[in-house]
PDB file of N, CA and C in Angstrom:
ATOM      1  N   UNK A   1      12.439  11.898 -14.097  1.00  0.00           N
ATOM      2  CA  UNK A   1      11.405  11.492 -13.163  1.00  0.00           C
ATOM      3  C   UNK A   1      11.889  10.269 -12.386  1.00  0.00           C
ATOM      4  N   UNK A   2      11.386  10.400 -11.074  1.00  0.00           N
ATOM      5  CA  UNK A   2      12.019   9.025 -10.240  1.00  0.00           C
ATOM      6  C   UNK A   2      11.113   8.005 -10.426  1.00  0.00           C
ATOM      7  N   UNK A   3      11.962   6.726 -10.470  1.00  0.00           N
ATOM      8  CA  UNK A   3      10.658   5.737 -10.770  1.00  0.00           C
ATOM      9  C   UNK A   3       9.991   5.242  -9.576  1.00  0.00           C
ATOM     10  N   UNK A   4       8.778   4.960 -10.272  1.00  0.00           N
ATOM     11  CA  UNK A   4       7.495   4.494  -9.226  1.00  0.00           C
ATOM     12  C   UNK A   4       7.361   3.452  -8.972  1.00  0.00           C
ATOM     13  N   UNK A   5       7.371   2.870  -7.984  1.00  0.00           N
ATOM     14  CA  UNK A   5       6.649   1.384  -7.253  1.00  0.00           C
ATOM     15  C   UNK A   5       5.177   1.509  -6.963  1.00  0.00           C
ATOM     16  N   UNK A   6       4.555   0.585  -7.180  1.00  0.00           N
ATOM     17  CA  UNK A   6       3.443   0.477  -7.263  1.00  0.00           C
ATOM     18  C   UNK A   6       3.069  -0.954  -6.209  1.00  0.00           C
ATOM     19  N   UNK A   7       2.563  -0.909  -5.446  1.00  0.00           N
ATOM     20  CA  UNK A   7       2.444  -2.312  -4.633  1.00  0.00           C
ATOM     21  C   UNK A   7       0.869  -2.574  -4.992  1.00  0.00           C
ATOM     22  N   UNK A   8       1.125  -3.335  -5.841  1.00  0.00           N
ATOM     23  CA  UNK A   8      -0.232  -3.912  -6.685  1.00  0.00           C
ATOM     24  C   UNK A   8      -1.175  -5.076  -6.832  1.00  0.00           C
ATOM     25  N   UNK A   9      -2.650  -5.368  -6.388  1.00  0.00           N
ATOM     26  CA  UNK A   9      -3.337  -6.649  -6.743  1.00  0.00           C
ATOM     27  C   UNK A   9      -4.467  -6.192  -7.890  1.00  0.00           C
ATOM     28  N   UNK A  10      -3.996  -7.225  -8.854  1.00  0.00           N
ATOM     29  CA  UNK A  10      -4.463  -6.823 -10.193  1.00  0.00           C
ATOM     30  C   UNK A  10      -6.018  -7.427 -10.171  1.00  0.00           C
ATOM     31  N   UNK A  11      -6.571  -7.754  -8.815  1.00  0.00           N
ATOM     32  CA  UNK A  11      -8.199  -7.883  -8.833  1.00  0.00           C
ATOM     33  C   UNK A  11      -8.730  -7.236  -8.191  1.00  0.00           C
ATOM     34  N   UNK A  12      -7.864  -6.107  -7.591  1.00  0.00           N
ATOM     35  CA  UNK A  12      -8.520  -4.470  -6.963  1.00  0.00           C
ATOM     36  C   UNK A  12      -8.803  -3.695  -8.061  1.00  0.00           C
ATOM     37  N   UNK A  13      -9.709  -3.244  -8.569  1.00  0.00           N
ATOM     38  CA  UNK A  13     -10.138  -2.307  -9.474  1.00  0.00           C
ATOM     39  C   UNK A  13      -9.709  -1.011  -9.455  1.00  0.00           C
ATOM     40  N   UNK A  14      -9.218  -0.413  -8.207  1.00  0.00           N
ATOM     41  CA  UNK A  14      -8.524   1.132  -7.660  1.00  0.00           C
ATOM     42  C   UNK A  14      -7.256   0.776  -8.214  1.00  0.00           C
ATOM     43  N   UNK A  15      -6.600  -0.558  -7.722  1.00  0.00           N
ATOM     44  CA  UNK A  15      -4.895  -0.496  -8.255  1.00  0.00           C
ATOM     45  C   UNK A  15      -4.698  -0.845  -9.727  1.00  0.00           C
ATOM     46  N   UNK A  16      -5.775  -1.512  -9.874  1.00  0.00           N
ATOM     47  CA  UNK A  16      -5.721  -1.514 -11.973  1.00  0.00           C
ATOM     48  C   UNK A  16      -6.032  -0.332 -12.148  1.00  0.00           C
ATOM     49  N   UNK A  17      -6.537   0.844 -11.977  1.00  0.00           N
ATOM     50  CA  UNK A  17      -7.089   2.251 -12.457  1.00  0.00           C
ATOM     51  C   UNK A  17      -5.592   2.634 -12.311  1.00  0.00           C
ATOM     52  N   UNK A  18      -5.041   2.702 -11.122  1.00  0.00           N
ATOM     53  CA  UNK A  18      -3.805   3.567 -10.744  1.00  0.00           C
ATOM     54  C   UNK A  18      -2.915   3.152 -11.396  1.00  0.00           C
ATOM     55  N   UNK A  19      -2.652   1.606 -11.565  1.00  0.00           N
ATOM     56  CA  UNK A  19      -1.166   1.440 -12.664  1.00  0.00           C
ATOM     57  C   UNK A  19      -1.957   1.485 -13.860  1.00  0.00           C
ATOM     58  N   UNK A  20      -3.105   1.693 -14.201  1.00  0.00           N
ATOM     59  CA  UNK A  20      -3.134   2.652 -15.970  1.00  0.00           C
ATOM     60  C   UNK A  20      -2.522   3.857 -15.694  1.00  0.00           C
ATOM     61  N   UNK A  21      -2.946   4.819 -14.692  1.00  0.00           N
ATOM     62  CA  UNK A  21      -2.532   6.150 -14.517  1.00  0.00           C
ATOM     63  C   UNK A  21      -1.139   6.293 -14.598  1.00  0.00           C
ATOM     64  N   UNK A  22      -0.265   5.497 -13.736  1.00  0.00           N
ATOM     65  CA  UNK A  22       1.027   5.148 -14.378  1.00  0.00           C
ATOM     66  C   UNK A  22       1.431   4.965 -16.042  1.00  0.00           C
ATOM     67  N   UNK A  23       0.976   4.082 -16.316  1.00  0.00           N
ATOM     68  CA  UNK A  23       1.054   3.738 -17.466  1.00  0.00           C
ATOM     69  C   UNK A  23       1.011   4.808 -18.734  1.00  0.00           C
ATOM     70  N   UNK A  24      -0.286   5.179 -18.640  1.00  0.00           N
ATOM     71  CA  UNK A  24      -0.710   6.195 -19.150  1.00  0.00           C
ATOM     72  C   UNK A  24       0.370   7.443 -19.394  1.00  0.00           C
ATOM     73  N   UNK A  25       1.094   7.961 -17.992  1.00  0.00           N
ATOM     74  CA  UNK A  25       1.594   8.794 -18.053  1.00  0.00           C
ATOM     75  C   UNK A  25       3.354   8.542 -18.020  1.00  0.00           C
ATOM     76  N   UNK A  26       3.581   7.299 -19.189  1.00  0.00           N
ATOM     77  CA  UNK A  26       4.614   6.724 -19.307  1.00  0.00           C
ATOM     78  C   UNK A  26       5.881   6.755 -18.269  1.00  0.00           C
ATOM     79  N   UNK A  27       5.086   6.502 -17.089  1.00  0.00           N
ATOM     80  CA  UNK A  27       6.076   6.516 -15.491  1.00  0.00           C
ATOM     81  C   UNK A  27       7.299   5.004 -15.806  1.00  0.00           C
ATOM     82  N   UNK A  28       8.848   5.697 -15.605  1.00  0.00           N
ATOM     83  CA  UNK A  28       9.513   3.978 -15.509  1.00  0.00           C
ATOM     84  C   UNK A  28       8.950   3.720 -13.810  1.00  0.00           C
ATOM     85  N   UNK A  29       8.437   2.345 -13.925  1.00  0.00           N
ATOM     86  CA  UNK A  29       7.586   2.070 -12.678  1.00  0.00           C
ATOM     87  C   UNK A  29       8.393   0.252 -12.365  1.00  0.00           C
ATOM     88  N   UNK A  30       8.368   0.288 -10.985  1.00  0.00           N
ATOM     89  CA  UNK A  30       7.960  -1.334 -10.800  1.00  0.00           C
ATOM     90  C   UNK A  30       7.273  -1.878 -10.018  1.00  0.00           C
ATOM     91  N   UNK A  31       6.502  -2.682 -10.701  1.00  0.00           N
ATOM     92  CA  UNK A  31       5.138  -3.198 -10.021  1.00  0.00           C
ATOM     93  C   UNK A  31       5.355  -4.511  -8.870  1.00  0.00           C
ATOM     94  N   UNK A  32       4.700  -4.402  -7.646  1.00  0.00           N
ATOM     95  CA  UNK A  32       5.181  -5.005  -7.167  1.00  0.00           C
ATOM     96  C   UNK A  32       3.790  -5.758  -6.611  1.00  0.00           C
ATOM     97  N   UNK A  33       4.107  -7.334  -6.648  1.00  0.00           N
ATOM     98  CA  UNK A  33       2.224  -7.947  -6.485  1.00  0.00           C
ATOM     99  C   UNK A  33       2.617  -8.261  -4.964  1.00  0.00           C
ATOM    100  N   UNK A  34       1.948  -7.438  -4.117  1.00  0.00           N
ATOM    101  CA  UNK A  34       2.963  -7.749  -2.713  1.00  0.00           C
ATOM    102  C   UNK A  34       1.892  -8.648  -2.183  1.00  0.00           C
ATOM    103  N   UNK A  35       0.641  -9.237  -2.499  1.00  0.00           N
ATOM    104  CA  UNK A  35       0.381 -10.800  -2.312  1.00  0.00           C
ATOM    105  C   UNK A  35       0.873 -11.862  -2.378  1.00  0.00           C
ATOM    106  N   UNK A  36       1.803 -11.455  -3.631  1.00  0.00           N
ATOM    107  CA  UNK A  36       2.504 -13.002  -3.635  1.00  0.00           C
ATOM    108  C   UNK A  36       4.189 -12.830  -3.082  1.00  0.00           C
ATOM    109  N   UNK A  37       4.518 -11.403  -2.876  1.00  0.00           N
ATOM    110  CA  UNK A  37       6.046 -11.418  -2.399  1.00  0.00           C
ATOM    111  C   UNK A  37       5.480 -10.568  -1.025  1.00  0.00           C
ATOM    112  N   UNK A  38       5.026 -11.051   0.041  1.00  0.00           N
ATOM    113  CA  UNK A  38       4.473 -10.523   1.720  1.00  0.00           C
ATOM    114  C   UNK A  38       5.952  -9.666   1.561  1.00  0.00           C
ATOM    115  N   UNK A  39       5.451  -8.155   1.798  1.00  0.00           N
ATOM    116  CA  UNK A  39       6.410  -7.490   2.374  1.00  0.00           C
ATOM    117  C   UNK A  39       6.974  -7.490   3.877  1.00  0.00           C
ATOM    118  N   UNK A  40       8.259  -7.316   4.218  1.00  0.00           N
ATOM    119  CA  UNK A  40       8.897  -7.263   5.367  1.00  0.00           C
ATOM    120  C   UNK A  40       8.280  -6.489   5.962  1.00  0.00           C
ATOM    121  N   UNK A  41       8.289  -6.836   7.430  1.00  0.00           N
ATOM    122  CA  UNK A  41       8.124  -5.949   8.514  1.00  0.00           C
ATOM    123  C   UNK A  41       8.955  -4.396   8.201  1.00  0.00           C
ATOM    124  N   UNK A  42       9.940  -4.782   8.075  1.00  0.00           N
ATOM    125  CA  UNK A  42      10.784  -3.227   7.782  1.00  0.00           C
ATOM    126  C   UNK A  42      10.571  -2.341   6.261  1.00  0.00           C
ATOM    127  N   UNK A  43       9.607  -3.294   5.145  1.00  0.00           N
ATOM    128  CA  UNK A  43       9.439  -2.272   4.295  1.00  0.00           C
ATOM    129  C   UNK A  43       8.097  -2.081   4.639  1.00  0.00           C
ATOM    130  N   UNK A  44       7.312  -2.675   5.675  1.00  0.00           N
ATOM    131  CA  UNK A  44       5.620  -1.719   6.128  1.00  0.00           C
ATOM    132  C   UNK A  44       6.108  -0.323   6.843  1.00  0.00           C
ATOM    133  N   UNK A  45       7.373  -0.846   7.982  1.00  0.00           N
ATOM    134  CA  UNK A  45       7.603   0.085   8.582  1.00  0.00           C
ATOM    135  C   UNK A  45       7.923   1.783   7.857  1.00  0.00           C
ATOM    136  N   UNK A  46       9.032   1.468   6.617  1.00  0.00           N
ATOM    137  CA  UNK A  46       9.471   2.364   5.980  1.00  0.00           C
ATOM    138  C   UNK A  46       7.884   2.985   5.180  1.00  0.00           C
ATOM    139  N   UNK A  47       7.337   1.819   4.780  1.00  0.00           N
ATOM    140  CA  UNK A  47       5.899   3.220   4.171  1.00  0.00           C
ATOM    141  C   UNK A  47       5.105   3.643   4.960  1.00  0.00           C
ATOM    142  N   UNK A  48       5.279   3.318   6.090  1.00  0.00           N
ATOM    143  CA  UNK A  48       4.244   4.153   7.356  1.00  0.00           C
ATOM    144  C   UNK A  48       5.059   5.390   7.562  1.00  0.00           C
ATOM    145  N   UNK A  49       6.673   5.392   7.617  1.00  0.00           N
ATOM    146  CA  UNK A  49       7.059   7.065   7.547  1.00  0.00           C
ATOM    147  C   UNK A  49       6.857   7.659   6.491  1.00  0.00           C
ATOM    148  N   UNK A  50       6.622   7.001   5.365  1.00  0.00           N
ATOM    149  CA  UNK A  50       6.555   7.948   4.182  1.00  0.00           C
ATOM    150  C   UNK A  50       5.230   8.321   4.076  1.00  0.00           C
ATOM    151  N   UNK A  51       4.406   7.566   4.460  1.00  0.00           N
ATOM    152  CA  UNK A  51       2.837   7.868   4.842  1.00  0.00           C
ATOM    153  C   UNK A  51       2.456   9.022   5.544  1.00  0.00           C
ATOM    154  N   UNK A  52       3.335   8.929   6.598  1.00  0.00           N
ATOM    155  CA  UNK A  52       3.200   9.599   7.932  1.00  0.00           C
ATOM    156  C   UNK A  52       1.580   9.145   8.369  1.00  0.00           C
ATOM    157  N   UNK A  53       1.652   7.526   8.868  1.00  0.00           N
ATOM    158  CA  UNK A  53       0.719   6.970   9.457  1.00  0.00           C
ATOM    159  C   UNK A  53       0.821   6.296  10.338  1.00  0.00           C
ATOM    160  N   UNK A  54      -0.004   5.681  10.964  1.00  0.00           N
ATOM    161  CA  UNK A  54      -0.001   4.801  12.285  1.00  0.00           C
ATOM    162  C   UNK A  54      -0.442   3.170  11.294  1.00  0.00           C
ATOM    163  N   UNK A  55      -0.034   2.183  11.495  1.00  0.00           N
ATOM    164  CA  UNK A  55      -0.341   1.245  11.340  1.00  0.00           C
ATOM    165  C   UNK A  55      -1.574   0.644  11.030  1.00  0.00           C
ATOM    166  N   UNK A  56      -2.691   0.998  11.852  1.00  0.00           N
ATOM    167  CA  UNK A  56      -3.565   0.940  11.799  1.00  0.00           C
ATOM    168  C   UNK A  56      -4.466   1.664  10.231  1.00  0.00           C
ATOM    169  N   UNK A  57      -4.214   2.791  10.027  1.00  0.00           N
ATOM    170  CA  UNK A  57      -4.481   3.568   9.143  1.00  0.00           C
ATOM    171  C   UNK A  57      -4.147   3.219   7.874  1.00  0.00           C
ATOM    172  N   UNK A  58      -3.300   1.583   7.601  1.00  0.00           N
ATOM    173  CA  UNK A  58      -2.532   1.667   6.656  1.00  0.00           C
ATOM    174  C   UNK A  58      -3.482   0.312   6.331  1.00  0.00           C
ATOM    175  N   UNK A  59      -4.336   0.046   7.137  1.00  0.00           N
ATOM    176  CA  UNK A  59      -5.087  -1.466   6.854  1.00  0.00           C
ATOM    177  C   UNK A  59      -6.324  -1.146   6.533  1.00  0.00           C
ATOM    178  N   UNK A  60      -6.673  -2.564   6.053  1.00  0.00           N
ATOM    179  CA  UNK A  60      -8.176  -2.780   5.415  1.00  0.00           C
ATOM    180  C   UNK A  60      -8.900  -3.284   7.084  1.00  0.00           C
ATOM    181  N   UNK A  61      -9.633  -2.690   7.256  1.00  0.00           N
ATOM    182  CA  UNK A  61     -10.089  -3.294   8.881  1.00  0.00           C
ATOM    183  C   UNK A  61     -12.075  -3.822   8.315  1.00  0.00           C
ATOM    184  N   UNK A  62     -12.014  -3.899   7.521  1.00  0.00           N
ATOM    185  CA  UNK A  62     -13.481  -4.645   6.935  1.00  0.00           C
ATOM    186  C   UNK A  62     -12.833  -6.212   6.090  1.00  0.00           C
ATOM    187  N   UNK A  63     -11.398  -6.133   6.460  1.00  0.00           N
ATOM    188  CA  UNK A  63     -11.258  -7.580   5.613  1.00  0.00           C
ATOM    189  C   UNK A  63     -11.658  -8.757   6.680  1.00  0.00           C
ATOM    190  N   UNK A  64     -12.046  -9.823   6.439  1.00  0.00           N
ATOM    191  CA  UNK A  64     -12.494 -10.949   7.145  1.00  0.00           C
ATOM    192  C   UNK A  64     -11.214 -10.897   7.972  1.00  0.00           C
ATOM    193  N   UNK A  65     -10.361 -11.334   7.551  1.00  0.00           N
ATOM    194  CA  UNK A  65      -8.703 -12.110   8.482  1.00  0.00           C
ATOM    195  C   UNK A  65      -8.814 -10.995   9.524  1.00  0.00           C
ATOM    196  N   UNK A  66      -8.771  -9.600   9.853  1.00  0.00           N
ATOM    197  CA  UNK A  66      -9.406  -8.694  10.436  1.00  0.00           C
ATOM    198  C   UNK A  66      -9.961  -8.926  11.617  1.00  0.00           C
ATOM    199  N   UNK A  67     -10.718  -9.236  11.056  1.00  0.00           N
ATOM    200  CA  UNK A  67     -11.804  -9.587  12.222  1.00  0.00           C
ATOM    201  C   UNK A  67     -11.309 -10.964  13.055  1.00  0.00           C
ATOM    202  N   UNK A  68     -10.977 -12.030  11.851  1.00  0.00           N
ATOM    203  CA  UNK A  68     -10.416 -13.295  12.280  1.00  0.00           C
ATOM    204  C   UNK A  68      -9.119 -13.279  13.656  1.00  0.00           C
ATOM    205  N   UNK A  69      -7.995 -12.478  13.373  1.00  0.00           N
ATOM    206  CA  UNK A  69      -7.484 -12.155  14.214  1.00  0.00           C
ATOM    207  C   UNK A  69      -7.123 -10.917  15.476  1.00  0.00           C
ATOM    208  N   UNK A  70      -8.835 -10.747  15.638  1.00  0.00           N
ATOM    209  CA  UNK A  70      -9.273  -9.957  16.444  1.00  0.00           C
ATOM    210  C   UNK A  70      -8.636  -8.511  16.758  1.00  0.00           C
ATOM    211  N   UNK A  71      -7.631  -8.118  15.164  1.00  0.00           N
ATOM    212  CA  UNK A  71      -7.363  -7.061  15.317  1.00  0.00           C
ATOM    213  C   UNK A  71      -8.049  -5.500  16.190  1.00  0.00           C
ATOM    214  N   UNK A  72      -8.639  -5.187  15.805  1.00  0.00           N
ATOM    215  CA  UNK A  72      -9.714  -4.598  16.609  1.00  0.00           C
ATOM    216  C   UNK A  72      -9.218  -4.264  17.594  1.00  0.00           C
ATOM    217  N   UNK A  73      -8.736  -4.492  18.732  1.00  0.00           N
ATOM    218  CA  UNK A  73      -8.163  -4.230  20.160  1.00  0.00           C
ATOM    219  C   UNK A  73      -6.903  -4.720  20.299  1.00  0.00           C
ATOM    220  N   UNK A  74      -6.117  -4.955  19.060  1.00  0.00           N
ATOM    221  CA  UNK A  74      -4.942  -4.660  19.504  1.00  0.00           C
ATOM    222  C   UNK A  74      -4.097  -3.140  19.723  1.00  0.00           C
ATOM    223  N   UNK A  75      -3.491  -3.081  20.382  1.00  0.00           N
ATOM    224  CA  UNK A  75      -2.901  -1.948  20.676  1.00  0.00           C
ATOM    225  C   UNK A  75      -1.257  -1.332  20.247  1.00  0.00           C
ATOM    226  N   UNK A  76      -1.006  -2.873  19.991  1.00  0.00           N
ATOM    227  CA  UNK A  76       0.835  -2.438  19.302  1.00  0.00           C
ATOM    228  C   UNK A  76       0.858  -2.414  18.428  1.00  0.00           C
ATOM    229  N   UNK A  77       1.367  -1.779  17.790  1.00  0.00           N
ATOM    230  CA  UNK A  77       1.984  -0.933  16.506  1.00  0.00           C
ATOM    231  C   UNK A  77       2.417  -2.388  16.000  1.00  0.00           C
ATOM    232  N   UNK A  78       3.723  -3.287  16.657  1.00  0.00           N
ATOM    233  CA  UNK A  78       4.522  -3.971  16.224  1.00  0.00           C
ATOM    234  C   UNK A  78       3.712  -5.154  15.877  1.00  0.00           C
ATOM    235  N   UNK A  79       2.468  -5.362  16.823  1.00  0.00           N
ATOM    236  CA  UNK A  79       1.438  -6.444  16.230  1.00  0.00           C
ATOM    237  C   UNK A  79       0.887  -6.266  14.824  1.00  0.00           C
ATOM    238  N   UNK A  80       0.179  -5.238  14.899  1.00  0.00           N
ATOM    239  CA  UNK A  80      -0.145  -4.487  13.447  1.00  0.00           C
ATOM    240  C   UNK A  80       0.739  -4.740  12.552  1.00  0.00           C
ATOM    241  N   UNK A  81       1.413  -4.666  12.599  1.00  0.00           N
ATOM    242  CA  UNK A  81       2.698  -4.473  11.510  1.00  0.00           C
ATOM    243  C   UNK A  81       3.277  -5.838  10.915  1.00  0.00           C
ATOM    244  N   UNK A  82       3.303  -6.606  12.164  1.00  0.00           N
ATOM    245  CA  UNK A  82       3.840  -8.439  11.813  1.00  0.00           C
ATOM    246  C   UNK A  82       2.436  -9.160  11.138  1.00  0.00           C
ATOM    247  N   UNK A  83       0.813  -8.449  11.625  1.00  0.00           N
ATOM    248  CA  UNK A  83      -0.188  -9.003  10.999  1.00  0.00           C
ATOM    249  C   UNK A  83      -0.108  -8.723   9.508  1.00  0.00           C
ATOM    250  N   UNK A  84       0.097  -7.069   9.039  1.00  0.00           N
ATOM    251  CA  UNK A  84       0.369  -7.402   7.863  1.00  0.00           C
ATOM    252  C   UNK A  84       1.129  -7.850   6.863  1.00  0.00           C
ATOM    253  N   UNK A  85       2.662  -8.149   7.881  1.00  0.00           N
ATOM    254  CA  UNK A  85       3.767  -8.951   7.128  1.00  0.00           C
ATOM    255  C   UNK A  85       3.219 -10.195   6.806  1.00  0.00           C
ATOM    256  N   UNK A  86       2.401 -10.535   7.692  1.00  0.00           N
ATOM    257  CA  UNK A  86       2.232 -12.140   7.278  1.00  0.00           C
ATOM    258  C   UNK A  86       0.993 -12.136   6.559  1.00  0.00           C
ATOM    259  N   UNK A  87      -0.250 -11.274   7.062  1.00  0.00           N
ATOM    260  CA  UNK A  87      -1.370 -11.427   5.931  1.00  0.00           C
ATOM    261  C   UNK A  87      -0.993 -10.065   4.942  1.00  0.00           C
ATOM    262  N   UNK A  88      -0.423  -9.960   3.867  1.00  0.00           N
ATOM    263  CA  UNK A  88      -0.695  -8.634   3.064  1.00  0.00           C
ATOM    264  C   UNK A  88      -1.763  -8.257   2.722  1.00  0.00           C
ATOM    265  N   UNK A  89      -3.205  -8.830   2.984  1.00  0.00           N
ATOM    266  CA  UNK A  89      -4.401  -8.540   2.039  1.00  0.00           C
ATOM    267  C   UNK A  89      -5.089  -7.277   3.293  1.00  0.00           C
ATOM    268  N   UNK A  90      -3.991  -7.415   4.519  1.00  0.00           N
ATOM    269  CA  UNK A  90      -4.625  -6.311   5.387  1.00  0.00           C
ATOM    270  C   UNK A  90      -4.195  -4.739   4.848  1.00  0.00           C
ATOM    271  N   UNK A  91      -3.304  -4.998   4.053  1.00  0.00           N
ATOM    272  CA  UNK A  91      -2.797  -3.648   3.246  1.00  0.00           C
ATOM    273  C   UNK A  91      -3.534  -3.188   2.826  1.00  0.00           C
ATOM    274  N   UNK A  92      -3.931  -1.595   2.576  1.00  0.00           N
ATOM    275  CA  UNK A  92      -4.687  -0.911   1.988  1.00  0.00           C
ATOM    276  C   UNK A  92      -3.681  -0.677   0.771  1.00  0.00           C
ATOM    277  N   UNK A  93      -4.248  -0.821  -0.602  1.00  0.00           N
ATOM    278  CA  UNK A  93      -4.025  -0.688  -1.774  1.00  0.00           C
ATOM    279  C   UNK A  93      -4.253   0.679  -2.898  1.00  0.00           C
ATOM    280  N   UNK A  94      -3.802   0.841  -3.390  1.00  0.00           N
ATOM    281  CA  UNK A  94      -2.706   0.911  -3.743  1.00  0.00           C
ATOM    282  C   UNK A  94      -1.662   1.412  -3.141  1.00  0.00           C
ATOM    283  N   UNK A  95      -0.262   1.468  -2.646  1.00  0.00           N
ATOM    284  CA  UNK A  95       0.442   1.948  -2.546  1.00  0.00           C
ATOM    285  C   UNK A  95       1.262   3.057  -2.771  1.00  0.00           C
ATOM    286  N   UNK A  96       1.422   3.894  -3.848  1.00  0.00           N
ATOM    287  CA  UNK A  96       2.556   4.136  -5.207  1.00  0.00           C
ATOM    288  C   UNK A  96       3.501   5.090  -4.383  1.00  0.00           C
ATOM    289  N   UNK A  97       5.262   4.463  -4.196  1.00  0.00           N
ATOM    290  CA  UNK A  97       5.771   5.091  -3.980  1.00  0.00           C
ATOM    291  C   UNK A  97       6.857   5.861  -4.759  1.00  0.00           C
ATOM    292  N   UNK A  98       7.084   7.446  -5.009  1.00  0.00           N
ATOM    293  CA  UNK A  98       8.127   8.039  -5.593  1.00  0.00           C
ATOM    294  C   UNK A  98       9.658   8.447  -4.454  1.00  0.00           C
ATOM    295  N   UNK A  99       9.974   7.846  -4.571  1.00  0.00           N
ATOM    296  CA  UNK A  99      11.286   8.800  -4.005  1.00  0.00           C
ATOM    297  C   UNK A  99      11.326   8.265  -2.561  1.00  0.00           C
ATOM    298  N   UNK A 100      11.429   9.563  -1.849  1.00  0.00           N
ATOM    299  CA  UNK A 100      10.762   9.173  -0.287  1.00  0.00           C
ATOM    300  C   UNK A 100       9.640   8.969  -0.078  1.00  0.00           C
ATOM    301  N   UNK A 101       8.523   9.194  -0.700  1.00  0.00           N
ATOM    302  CA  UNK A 101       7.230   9.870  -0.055  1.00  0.00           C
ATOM    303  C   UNK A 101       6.354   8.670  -0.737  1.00  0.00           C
ATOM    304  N   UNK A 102       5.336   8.209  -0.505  1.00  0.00           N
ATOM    305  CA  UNK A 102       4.374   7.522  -0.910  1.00  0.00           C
ATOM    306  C   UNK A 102       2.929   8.310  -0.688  1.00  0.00           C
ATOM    307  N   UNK A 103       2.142   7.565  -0.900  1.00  0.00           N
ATOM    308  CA  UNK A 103       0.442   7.598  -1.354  1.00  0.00           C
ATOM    309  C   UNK A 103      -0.249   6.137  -1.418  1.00  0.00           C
ATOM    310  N   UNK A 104      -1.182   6.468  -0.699  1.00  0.00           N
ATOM    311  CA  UNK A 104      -2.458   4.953  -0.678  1.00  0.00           C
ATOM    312  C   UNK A 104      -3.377   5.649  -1.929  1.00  0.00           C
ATOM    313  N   UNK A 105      -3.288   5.340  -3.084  1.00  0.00           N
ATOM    314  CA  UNK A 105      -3.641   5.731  -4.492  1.00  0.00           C
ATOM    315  C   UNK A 105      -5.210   5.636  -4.719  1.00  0.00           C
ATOM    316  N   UNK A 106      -6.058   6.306  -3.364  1.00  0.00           N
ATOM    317  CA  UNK A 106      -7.343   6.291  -3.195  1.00  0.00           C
ATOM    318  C   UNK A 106      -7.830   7.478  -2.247  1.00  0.00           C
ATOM    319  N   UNK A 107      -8.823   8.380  -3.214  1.00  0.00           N
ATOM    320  CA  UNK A 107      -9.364   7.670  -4.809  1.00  0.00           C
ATOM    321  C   UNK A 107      -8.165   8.111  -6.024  1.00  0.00           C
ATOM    322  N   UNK A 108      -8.311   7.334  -6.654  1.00  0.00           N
ATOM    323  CA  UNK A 108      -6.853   7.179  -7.926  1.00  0.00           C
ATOM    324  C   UNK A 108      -6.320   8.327  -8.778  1.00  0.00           C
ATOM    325  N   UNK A 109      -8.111   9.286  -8.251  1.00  0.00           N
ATOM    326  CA  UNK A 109      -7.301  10.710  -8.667  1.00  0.00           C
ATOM    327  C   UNK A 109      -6.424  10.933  -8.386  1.00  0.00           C
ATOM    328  N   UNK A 110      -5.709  11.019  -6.726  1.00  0.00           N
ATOM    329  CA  UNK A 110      -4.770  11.839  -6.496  1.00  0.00           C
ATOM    330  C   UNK A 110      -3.529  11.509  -7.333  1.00  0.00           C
ATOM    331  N   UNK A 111      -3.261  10.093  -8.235  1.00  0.00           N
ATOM    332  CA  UNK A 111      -2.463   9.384  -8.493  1.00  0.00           C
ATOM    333  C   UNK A 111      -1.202  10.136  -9.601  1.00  0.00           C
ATOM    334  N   UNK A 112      -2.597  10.680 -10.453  1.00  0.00           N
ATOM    335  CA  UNK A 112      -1.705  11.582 -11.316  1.00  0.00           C
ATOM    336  C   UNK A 112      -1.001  12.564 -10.584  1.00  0.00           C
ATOM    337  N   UNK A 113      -1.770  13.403  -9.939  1.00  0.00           N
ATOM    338  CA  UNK A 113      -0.732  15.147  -9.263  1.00  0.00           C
ATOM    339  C   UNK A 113       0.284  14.421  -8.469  1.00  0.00           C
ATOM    340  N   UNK A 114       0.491  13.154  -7.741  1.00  0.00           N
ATOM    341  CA  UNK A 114       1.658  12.616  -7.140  1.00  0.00           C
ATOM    342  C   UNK A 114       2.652  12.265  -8.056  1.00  0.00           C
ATOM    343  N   UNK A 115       2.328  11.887  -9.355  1.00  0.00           N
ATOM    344  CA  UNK A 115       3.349  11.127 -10.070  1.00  0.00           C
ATOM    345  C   UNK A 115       4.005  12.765 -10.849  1.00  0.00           C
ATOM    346  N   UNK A 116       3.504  13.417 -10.694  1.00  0.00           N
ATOM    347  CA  UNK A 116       4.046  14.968 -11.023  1.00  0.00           C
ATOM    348  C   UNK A 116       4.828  15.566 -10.365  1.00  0.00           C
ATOM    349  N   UNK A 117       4.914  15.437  -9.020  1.00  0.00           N
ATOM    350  CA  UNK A 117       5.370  16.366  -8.327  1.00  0.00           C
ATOM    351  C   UNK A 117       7.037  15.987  -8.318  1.00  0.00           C
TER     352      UNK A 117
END
């Protein structure tokens, strides 16, 4: 089995469910608290292809900072993308990536049939 990354905040209740589901299903995993290590611009970029998403789709757009930096009407991709390099809490959580392909691990069902395939 390929191991799993998990891009994880352990006071989201969805990403504590999902790394039990990991856990649970004795995945070699590494957890990654990407609050406290802000991912690069180029590893948002790389999980938006594995997503197959738009930037936008990949954020929390009800978080305050959100609103704070009037995301809402921005229109570039590359803005999007440097907002969540620098704020990570605009990330939608969980992450879990295998291989190439990732998953936003919500709802946490899908978590298991991904870590299978």
């Amino acid at each position: 089995m390929n191991q799993i990354t998990i891009w994880h905040n352990p006071r989201c209740s969805k990403s504590r469910e999902a790394l039990s589901i990991l856990e649970e299903n004795d995945c070699e995993k590494e957890v990654v608290q990407y609050l406290q290590t802000n991912p690069s611009k180029e590893q948002i970029k790389n999980i938006l292809k594995m997503l197959g998403l738009k930037p936008r789709e990949l954020m929390r757009i009800k978080e305050d900072i959100y609103k704070e930096l009037h995301l809402k009407d921005e229109t570039d991709d590359e803005k999007l993308i440097e907002a969540m390099a620098k704020n990570p809490k605009l990330i939608e959580r969980p992450v879990i990536i295998k291989g190439d392909k990732a998953i936003i691990g919500r709802p946490t069902s899908i978590v298991a049939e991904f870590i299978k395939d």
